[in-house]
C-alpha atoms as a PDB file:
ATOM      1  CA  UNK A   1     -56.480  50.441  71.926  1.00  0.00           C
ATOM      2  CA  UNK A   2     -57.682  53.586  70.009  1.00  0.00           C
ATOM      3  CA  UNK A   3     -59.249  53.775  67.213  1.00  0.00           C
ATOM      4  CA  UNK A   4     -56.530  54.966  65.228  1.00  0.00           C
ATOM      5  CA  UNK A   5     -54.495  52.126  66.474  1.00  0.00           C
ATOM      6  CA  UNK A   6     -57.097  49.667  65.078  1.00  0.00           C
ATOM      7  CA  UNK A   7     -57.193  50.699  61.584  1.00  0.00           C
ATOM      8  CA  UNK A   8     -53.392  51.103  61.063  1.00  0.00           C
ATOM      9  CA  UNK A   9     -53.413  47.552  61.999  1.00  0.00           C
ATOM     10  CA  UNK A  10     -55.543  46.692  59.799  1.00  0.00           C
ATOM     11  CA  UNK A  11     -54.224  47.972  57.145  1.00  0.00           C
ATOM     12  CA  UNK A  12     -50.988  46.531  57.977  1.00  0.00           C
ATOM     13  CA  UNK A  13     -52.483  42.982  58.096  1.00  0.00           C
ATOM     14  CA  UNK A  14     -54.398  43.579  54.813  1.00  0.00           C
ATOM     15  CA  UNK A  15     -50.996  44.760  53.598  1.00  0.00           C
ATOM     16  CA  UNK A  16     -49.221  41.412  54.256  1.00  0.00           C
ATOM     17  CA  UNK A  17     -51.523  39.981  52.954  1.00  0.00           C
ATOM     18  CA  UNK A  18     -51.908  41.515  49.942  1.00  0.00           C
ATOM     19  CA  UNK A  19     -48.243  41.009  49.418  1.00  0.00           C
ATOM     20  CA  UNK A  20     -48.041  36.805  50.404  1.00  0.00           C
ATOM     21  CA  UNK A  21     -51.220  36.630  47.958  1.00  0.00           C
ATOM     22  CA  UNK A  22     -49.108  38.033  45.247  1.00  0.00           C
ATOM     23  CA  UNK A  23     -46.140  36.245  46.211  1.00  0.00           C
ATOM     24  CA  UNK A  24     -47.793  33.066  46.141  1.00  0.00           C
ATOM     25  CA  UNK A  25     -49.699  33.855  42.671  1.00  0.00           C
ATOM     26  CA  UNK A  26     -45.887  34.608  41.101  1.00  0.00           C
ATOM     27  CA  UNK A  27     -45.040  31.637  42.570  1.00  0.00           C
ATOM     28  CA  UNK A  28     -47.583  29.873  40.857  1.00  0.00           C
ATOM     29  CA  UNK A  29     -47.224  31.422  37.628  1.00  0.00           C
ATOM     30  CA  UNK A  30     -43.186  30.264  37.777  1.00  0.00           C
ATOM     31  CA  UNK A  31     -43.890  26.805  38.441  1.00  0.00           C
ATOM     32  CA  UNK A  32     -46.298  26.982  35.573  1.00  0.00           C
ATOM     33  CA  UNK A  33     -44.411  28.194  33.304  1.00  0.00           C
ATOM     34  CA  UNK A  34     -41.568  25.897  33.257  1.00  0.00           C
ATOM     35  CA  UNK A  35     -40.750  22.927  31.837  1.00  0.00           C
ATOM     36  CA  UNK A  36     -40.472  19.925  34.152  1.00  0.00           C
ATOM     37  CA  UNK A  37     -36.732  18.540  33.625  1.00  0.00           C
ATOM     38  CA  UNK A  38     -36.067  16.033  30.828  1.00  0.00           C
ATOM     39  CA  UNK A  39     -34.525  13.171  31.700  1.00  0.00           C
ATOM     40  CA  UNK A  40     -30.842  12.903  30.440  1.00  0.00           C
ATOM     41  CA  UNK A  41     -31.072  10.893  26.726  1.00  0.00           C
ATOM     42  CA  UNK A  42     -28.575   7.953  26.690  1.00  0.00           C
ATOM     43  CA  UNK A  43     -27.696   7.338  23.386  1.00  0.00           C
ATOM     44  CA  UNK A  44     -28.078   3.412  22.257  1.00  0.00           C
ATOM     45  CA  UNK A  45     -24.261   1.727  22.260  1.00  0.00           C
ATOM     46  CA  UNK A  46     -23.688   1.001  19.204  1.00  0.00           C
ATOM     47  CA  UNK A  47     -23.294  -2.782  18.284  1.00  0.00           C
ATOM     48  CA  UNK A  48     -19.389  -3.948  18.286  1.00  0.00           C
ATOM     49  CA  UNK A  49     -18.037  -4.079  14.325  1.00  0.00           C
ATOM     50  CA  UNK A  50     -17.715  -7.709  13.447  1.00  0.00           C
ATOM     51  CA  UNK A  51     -13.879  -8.883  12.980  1.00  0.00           C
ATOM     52  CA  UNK A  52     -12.689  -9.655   9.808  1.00  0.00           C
ATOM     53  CA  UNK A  53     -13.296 -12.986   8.991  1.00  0.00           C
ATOM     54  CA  UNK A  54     -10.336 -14.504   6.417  1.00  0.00           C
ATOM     55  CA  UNK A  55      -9.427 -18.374   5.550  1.00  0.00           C
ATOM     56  CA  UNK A  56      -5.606 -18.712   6.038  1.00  0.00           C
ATOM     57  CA  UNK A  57      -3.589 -19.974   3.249  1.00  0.00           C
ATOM     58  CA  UNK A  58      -5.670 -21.148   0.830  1.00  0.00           C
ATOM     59  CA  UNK A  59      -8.452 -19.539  -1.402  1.00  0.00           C
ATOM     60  CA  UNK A  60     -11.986 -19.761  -0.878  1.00  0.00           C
ATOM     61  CA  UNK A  61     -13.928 -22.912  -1.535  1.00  0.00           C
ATOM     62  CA  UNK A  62     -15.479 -20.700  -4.164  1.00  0.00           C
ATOM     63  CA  UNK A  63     -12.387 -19.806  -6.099  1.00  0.00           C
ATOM     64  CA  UNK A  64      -9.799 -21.264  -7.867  1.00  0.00           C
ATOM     65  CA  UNK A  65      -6.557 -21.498  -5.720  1.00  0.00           C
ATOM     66  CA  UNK A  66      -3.821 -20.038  -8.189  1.00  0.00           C
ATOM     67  CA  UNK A  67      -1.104 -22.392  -6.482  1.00  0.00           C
ATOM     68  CA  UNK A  68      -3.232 -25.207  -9.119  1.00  0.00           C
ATOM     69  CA  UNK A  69      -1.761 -23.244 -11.842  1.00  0.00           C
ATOM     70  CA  UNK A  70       0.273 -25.421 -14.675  1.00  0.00           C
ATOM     71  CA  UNK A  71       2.210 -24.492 -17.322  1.00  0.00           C
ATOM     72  CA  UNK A  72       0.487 -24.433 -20.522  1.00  0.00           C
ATOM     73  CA  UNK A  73      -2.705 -23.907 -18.627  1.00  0.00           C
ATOM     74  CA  UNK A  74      -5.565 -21.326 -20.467  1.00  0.00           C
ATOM     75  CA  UNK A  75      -6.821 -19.092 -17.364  1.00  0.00           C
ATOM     76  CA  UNK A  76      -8.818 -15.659 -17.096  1.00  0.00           C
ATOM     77  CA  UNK A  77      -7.220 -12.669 -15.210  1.00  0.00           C
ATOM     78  CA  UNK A  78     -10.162 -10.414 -14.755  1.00  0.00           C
ATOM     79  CA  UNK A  79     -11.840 -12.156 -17.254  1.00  0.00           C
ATOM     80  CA  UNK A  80      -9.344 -11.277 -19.620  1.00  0.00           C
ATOM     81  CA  UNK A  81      -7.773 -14.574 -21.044  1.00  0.00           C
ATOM     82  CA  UNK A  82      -4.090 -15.442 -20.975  1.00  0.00           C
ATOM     83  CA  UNK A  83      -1.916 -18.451 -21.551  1.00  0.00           C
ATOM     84  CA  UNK A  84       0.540 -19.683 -19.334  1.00  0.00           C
ATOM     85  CA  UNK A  85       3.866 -20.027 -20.855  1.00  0.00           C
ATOM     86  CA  UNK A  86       6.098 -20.527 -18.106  1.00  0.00           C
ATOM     87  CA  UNK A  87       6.716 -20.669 -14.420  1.00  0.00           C
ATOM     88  CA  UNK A  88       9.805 -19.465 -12.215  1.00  0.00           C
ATOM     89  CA  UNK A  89       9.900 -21.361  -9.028  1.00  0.00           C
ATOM     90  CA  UNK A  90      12.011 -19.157  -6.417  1.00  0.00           C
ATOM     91  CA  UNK A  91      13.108 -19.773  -3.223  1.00  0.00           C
ATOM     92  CA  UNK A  92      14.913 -16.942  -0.710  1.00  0.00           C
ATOM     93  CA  UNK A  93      15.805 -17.847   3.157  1.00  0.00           C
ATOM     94  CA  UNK A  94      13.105 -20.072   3.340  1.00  0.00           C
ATOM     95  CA  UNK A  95      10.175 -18.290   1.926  1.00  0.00           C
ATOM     96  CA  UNK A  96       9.137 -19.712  -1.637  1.00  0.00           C
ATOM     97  CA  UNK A  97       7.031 -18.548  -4.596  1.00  0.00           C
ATOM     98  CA  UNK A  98       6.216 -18.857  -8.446  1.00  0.00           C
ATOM     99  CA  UNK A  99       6.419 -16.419 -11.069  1.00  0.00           C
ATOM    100  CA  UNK A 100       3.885 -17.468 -13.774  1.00  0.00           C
ATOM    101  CA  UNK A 101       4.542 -15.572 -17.577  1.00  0.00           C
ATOM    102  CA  UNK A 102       2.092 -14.665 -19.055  1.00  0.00           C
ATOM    103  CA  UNK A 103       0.759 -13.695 -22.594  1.00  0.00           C
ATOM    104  CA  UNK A 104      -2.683 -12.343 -22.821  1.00  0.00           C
ATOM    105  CA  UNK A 105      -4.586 -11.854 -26.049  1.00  0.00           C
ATOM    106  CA  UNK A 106      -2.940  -9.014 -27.296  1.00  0.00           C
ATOM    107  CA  UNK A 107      -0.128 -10.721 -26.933  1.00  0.00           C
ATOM    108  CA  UNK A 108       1.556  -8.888 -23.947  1.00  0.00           C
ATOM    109  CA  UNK A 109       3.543 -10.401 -21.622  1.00  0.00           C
ATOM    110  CA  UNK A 110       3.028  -9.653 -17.737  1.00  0.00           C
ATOM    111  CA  UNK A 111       3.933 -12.203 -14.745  1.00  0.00           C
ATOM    112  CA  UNK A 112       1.838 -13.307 -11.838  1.00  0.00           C
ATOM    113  CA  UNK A 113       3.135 -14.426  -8.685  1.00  0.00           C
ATOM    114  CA  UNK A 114       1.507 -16.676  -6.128  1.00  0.00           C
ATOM    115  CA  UNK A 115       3.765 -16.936  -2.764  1.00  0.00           C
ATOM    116  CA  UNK A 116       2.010 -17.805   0.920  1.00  0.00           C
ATOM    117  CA  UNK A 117       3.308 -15.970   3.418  1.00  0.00           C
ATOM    118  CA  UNK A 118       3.149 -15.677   7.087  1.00  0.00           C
ATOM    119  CA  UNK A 119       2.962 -18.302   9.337  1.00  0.00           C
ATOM    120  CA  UNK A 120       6.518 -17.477  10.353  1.00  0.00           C
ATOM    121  CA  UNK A 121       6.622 -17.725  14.439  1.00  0.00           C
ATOM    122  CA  UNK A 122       4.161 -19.716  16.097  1.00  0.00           C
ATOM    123  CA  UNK A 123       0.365 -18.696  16.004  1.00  0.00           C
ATOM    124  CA  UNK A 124       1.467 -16.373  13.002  1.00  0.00           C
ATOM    125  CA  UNK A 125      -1.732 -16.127  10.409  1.00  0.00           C
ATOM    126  CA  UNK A 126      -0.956 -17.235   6.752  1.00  0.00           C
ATOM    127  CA  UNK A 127      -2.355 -15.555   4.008  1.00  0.00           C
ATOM    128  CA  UNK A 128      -2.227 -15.621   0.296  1.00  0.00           C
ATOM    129  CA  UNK A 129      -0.650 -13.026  -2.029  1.00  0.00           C
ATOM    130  CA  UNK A 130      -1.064 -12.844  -5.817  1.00  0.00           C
ATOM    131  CA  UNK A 131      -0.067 -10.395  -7.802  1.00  0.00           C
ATOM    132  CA  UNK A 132      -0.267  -9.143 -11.414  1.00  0.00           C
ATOM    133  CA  UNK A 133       3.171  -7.694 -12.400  1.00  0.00           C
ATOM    134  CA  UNK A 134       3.734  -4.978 -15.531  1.00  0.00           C
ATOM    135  CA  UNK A 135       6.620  -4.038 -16.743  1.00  0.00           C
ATOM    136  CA  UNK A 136       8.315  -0.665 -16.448  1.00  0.00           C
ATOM    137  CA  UNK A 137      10.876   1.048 -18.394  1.00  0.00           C
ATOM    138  CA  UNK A 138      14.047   1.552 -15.966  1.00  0.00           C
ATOM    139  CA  UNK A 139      16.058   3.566 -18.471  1.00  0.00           C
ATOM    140  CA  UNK A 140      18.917   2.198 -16.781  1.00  0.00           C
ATOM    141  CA  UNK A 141      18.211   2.818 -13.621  1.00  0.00           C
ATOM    142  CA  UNK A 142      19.238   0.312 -10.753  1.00  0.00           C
ATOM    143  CA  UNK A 143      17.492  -0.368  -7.154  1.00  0.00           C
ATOM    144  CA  UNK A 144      18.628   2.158  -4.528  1.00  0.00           C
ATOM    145  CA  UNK A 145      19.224   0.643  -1.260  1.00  0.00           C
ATOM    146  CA  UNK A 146      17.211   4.094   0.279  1.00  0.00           C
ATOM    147  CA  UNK A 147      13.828   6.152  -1.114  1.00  0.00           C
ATOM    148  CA  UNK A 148      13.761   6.354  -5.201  1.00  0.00           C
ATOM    149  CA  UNK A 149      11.656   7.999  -7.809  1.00  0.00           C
ATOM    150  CA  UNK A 150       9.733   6.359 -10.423  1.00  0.00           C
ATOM    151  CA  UNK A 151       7.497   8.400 -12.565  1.00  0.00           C
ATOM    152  CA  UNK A 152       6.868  10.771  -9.798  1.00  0.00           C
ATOM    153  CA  UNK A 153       6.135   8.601  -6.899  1.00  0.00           C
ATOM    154  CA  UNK A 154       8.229   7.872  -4.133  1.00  0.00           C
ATOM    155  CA  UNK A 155       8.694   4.366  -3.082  1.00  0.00           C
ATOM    156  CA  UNK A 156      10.462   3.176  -0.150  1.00  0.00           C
ATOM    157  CA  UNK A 157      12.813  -0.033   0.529  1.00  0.00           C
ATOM    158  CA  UNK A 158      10.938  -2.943   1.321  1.00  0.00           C
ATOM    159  CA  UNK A 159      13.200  -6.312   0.844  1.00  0.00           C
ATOM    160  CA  UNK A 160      15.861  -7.077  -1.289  1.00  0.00           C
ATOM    161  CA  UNK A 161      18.196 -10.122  -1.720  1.00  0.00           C
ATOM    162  CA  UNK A 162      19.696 -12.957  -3.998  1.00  0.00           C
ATOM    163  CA  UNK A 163      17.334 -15.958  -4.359  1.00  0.00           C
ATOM    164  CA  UNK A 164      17.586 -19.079  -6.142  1.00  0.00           C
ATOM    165  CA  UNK A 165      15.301 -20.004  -8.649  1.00  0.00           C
ATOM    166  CA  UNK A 166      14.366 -23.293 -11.403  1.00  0.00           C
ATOM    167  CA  UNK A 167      12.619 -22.755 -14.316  1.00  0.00           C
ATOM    168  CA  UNK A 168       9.689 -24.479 -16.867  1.00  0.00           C
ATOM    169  CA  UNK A 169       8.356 -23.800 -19.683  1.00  0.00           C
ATOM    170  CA  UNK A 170       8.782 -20.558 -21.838  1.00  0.00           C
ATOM    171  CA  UNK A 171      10.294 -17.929 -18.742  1.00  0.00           C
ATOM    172  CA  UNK A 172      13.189 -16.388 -20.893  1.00  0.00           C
ATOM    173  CA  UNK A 173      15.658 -17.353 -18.194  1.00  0.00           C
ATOM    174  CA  UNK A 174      18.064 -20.307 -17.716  1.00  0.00           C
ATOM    175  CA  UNK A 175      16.620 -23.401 -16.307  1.00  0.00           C
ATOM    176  CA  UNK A 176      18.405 -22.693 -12.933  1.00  0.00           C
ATOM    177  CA  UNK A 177      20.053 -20.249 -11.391  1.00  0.00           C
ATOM    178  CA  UNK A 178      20.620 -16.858  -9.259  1.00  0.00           C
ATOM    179  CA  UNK A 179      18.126 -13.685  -9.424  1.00  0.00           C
ATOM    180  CA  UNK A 180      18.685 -10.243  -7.579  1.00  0.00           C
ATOM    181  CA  UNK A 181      15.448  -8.983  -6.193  1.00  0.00           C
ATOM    182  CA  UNK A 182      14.632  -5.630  -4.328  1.00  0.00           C
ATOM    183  CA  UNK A 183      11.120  -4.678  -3.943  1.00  0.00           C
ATOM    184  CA  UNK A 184       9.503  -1.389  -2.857  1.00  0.00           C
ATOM    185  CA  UNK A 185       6.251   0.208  -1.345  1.00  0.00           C
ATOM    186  CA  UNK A 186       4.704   3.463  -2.313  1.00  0.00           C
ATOM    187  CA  UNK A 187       2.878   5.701   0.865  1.00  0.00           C
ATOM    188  CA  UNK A 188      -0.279   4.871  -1.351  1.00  0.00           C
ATOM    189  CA  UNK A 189       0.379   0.910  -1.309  1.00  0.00           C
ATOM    190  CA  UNK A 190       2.185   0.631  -4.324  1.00  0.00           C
ATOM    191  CA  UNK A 191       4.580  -1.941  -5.560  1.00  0.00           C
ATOM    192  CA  UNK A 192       7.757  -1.589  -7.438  1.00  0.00           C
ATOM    193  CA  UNK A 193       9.926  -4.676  -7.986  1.00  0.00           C
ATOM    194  CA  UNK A 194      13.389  -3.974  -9.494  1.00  0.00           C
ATOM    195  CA  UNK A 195      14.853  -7.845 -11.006  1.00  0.00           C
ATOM    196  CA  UNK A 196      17.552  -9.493 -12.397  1.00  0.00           C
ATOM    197  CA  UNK A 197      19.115 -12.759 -13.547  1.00  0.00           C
ATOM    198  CA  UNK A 198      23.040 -12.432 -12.333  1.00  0.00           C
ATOM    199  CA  UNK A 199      24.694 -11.084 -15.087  1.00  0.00           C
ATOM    200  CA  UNK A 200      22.129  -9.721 -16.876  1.00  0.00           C
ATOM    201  CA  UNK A 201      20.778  -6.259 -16.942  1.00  0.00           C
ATOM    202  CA  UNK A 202      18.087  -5.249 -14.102  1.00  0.00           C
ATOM    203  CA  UNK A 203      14.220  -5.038 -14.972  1.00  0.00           C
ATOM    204  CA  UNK A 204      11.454  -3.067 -13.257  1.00  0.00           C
ATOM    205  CA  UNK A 205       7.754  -3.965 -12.602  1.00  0.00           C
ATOM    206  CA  UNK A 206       4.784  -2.405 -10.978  1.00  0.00           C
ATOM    207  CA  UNK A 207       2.614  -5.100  -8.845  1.00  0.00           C
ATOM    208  CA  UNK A 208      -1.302  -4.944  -8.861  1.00  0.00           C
ATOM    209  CA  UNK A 209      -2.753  -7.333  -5.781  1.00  0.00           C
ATOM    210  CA  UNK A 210      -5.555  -9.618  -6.967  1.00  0.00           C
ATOM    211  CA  UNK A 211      -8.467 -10.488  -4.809  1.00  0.00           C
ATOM    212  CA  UNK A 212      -9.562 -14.234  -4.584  1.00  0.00           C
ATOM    213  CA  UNK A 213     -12.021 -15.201  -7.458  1.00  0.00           C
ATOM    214  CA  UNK A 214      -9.203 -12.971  -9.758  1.00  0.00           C
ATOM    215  CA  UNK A 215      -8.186 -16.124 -11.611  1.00  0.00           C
ATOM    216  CA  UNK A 216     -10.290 -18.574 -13.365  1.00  0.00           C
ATOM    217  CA  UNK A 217      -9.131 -21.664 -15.337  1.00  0.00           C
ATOM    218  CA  UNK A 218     -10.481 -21.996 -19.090  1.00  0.00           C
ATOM    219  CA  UNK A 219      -9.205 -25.150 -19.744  1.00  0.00           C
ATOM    220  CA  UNK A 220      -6.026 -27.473 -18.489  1.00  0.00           C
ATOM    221  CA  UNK A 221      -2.589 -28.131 -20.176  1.00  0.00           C
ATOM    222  CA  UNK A 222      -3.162 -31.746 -21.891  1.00  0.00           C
END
Protein backbone atom coordinates (compact mmCIF):
# COMPACT_ATOMS: atom_id res chain seq x y z
CA UNK A 1 0.00 0.00 0.00
CA UNK A 2 1.48 3.50 -0.78
CA UNK A 3 1.89 6.00 1.19
CA UNK A 4 -0.74 8.05 -0.09
CA UNK A 5 -3.06 5.20 0.37
CA UNK A 6 -2.20 5.11 4.11
CA UNK A 7 -3.00 8.54 5.06
CA UNK A 8 -6.32 8.85 3.12
CA UNK A 9 -7.24 6.02 5.27
CA UNK A 10 -6.50 7.48 7.99
CA UNK A 11 -8.13 10.24 7.66
CA UNK A 12 -11.14 8.43 6.70
CA UNK A 13 -11.08 6.39 9.97
CA UNK A 14 -10.39 9.56 12.04
CA UNK A 15 -13.33 10.92 10.06
CA UNK A 16 -15.83 8.26 11.30
CA UNK A 17 -14.82 8.68 14.10
CA UNK A 18 -15.02 12.04 14.60
CA UNK A 19 -18.55 11.83 13.39
CA UNK A 20 -19.87 8.56 15.88
CA UNK A 21 -18.07 10.71 18.75
CA UNK A 22 -20.36 13.52 17.96
CA UNK A 23 -23.22 11.43 17.32
CA UNK A 24 -22.96 9.77 20.49
CA UNK A 25 -22.28 13.20 22.51
CA UNK A 26 -25.85 14.56 20.80
CA UNK A 27 -27.12 11.56 21.84
CA UNK A 28 -26.18 12.13 25.20
CA UNK A 29 -27.09 15.61 25.43
CA UNK A 30 -30.93 14.44 24.18
CA UNK A 31 -31.33 11.94 26.73
CA UNK A 32 -30.21 14.57 29.16
CA UNK A 33 -32.22 16.94 28.41
CA UNK A 34 -35.51 15.37 28.69
CA UNK A 35 -37.79 14.70 31.11
CA UNK A 36 -38.27 11.05 32.05
CA UNK A 37 -42.18 10.32 31.44
CA UNK A 38 -44.66 11.04 34.26
CA UNK A 39 -46.70 8.52 35.15
CA UNK A 40 -50.42 9.04 34.11
CA UNK A 41 -52.28 10.87 37.44
CA UNK A 42 -55.49 8.95 38.35
CA UNK A 43 -57.66 11.17 39.92
CA UNK A 44 -59.14 9.81 43.50
CA UNK A 45 -63.03 8.47 42.82
CA UNK A 46 -64.88 10.45 44.50
CA UNK A 47 -66.91 8.94 47.49
CA UNK A 48 -70.69 7.90 46.39
CA UNK A 49 -73.32 10.88 47.68
CA UNK A 50 -75.21 9.43 50.57
CA UNK A 51 -79.11 8.77 49.74
CA UNK A 52 -81.55 10.76 51.20
CA UNK A 53 -82.51 9.52 54.31
CA UNK A 54 -86.53 10.43 55.16
CA UNK A 55 -89.01 8.78 57.92
CA UNK A 56 -92.25 7.84 56.03
CA UNK A 57 -95.44 9.16 57.26
CA UNK A 58 -94.94 10.61 60.30
CA UNK A 59 -92.76 13.60 61.57
CA UNK A 60 -89.61 13.37 63.25
CA UNK A 61 -89.30 12.23 66.82
CA UNK A 62 -88.11 15.78 67.23
CA UNK A 63 -91.15 17.58 65.95
CA UNK A 64 -94.53 17.91 66.56
CA UNK A 65 -96.64 15.76 64.09
CA UNK A 66 -99.36 18.35 62.84
CA UNK A 67 -101.94 15.35 62.39
CA UNK A 68 -102.06 16.01 66.74
CA UNK A 69 -103.60 19.22 65.87
CA UNK A 70 -107.15 20.04 67.78
CA UNK A 71 -109.43 22.54 67.39
CA UNK A 72 -109.07 25.31 69.72
CA UNK A 73 -105.45 24.38 70.03
CA UNK A 74 -102.72 27.63 70.45
CA UNK A 75 -99.73 26.56 67.99
CA UNK A 76 -96.68 28.54 66.36
CA UNK A 77 -96.31 28.63 62.50
CA UNK A 78 -92.80 29.86 62.12
CA UNK A 79 -92.88 31.00 65.40
CA UNK A 80 -95.56 33.19 64.64
CA UNK A 81 -98.61 32.26 66.92
CA UNK A 82 -102.07 31.36 65.68
CA UNK A 83 -105.23 29.86 67.06
CA UNK A 84 -106.99 27.13 65.68
CA UNK A 85 -110.53 27.85 64.99
CA UNK A 86 -111.65 25.14 62.94
CA UNK A 87 -110.91 22.04 60.99
CA UNK A 88 -112.35 20.69 57.53
CA UNK A 89 -111.97 17.00 57.35
CA UNK A 90 -112.06 16.00 53.47
CA UNK A 91 -112.08 12.97 51.86
CA UNK A 92 -111.72 12.44 47.71
CA UNK A 93 -111.43 8.72 46.09
CA UNK A 94 -109.84 7.51 48.97
CA UNK A 95 -107.18 9.96 49.81
CA UNK A 96 -108.07 12.09 53.04
CA UNK A 97 -106.90 15.35 54.64
CA UNK A 98 -107.69 18.34 57.10
CA UNK A 99 -107.93 21.86 56.47
CA UNK A 100 -107.09 23.65 59.77
CA UNK A 101 -108.34 27.76 59.87
CA UNK A 102 -106.43 29.71 61.13
CA UNK A 103 -106.20 33.25 62.76
CA UNK A 104 -102.83 34.54 63.60
CA UNK A 105 -102.17 37.59 65.72
CA UNK A 106 -103.02 40.11 63.43
CA UNK A 107 -105.93 38.56 63.10
CA UNK A 108 -105.65 37.08 59.51
CA UNK A 109 -107.08 34.14 58.52
CA UNK A 110 -104.97 31.50 56.40
CA UNK A 111 -105.59 27.52 56.38
CA UNK A 112 -103.14 24.72 56.85
CA UNK A 113 -103.53 21.41 55.53
CA UNK A 114 -102.01 18.18 56.76
CA UNK A 115 -102.85 15.11 54.24
CA UNK A 116 -100.33 11.80 54.00
CA UNK A 117 -99.89 10.75 50.84
CA UNK A 118 -98.33 7.98 48.97
CA UNK A 119 -98.31 4.65 49.90
CA UNK A 120 -100.71 3.99 47.05
CA UNK A 121 -99.43 0.55 45.25
CA UNK A 122 -97.42 -1.73 47.13
CA UNK A 123 -93.82 -0.71 48.33
CA UNK A 124 -95.01 2.96 47.51
CA UNK A 125 -93.10 5.49 50.16
CA UNK A 126 -95.47 7.71 52.31
CA UNK A 127 -94.65 11.03 53.08
CA UNK A 128 -96.11 13.97 54.82
CA UNK A 129 -97.38 17.22 53.25
CA UNK A 130 -98.31 20.41 55.12
CA UNK A 131 -99.01 23.35 53.78
CA UNK A 132 -99.68 27.01 54.68
CA UNK A 133 -102.48 28.34 52.38
CA UNK A 134 -103.11 32.41 51.61
CA UNK A 135 -105.70 33.67 50.06
CA UNK A 136 -105.85 35.26 46.62
CA UNK A 137 -108.14 37.60 45.02
CA UNK A 138 -109.82 35.65 41.93
CA UNK A 139 -111.73 38.66 40.65
CA UNK A 140 -114.08 36.24 39.41
CA UNK A 141 -112.12 34.13 37.82
CA UNK A 142 -112.87 30.26 37.77
CA UNK A 143 -110.32 27.12 37.43
CA UNK A 144 -109.45 26.38 33.79
CA UNK A 145 -109.34 22.81 33.05
CA UNK A 146 -105.81 23.78 30.82
CA UNK A 147 -102.66 26.41 31.67
CA UNK A 148 -103.99 29.83 33.49
CA UNK A 149 -102.53 33.08 34.58
CA UNK A 150 -102.39 34.40 37.96
CA UNK A 151 -100.50 37.52 38.61
CA UNK A 152 -98.12 36.75 35.89
CA UNK A 153 -97.22 33.21 36.46
CA UNK A 154 -98.30 30.36 34.64
CA UNK A 155 -99.58 27.42 36.46
CA UNK A 156 -100.48 24.20 35.05
CA UNK A 157 -103.41 21.56 35.89
CA UNK A 158 -102.55 19.38 38.56
CA UNK A 159 -105.88 17.58 40.11
CA UNK A 160 -109.21 18.61 40.35
CA UNK A 161 -112.47 16.96 41.60
CA UNK A 162 -115.60 16.99 43.99
CA UNK A 163 -114.77 15.74 47.51
CA UNK A 164 -116.74 15.32 50.50
CA UNK A 165 -116.00 17.00 53.50
CA UNK A 166 -117.36 17.37 57.65
CA UNK A 167 -116.71 20.19 59.51
CA UNK A 168 -115.71 21.50 63.43
CA UNK A 169 -115.33 24.29 64.94
CA UNK A 170 -115.31 27.88 63.39
CA UNK A 171 -114.56 26.80 59.26
CA UNK A 172 -117.27 29.17 57.72
CA UNK A 173 -118.78 26.21 55.91
CA UNK A 174 -121.74 23.87 56.63
CA UNK A 175 -121.10 21.05 58.93
CA UNK A 176 -121.18 18.59 55.93
CA UNK A 177 -121.17 18.63 52.60
CA UNK A 178 -119.68 18.86 48.85
CA UNK A 179 -116.45 21.08 47.86
CA UNK A 180 -115.04 21.56 44.21
CA UNK A 181 -111.30 21.48 44.26
CA UNK A 182 -108.73 22.02 41.35
CA UNK A 183 -105.22 22.59 42.22
CA UNK A 184 -102.26 23.79 40.13
CA UNK A 185 -98.34 23.80 39.87
CA UNK A 186 -96.19 26.63 38.74
CA UNK A 187 -92.67 25.55 36.52
CA UNK A 188 -91.04 27.14 39.74
CA UNK A 189 -93.01 24.72 42.27
CA UNK A 190 -95.75 26.82 43.00
CA UNK A 191 -99.18 26.09 44.26
CA UNK A 192 -102.47 27.51 43.31
CA UNK A 193 -105.64 25.95 44.73
CA UNK A 194 -108.91 27.26 43.21
CA UNK A 195 -112.10 26.07 46.00
CA UNK A 196 -115.52 25.98 46.51
CA UNK A 197 -118.45 24.85 48.65
CA UNK A 198 -121.28 23.71 45.88
CA UNK A 199 -123.21 26.56 45.38
CA UNK A 200 -121.15 29.04 46.52
CA UNK A 201 -118.77 31.24 44.71
CA UNK A 202 -115.07 29.79 43.97
CA UNK A 203 -111.97 30.97 46.16
CA UNK A 204 -108.27 30.99 45.29
CA UNK A 205 -105.17 30.28 47.48
CA UNK A 206 -101.46 30.16 47.06
CA UNK A 207 -99.79 27.06 49.09
CA UNK A 208 -96.37 27.52 50.94
CA UNK A 209 -94.87 23.77 51.94
CA UNK A 210 -93.70 23.64 55.56
CA UNK A 211 -90.73 21.65 56.62
CA UNK A 212 -91.04 19.37 59.78
CA UNK A 213 -90.30 21.34 63.07
CA UNK A 214 -92.76 24.25 61.13
CA UNK A 215 -95.43 23.80 63.79
CA UNK A 216 -95.12 23.96 67.45
CA UNK A 217 -97.93 23.63 70.05
CA UNK A 218 -98.23 26.58 72.74
CA UNK A 219 -100.70 25.14 74.70
CA UNK A 220 -103.82 22.48 74.21
CA UNK A 221 -107.62 23.14 73.77
CA UNK A 222 -109.04 22.45 77.50
Amino acid sequence: MSMTSMVVLGLSVATVLLLLGAFLATLRQDRKGRTPEQPMQVAPAEPPLAAPVSVPGRAGADYVDPRTIKVGDKIGVHGSPARVLGAKHVSWQGQEWVEYRLRDSVRRIQWLSVELRGGVTPGEPTHLEVLLWTDVPTEGMIPARSMLIMEGVEFFPLERGTAAFRSEGSTGVPDRGLLDFADYRAGDGRLLSFERIQGASWTASYAQPLAPGSITIVSRAS
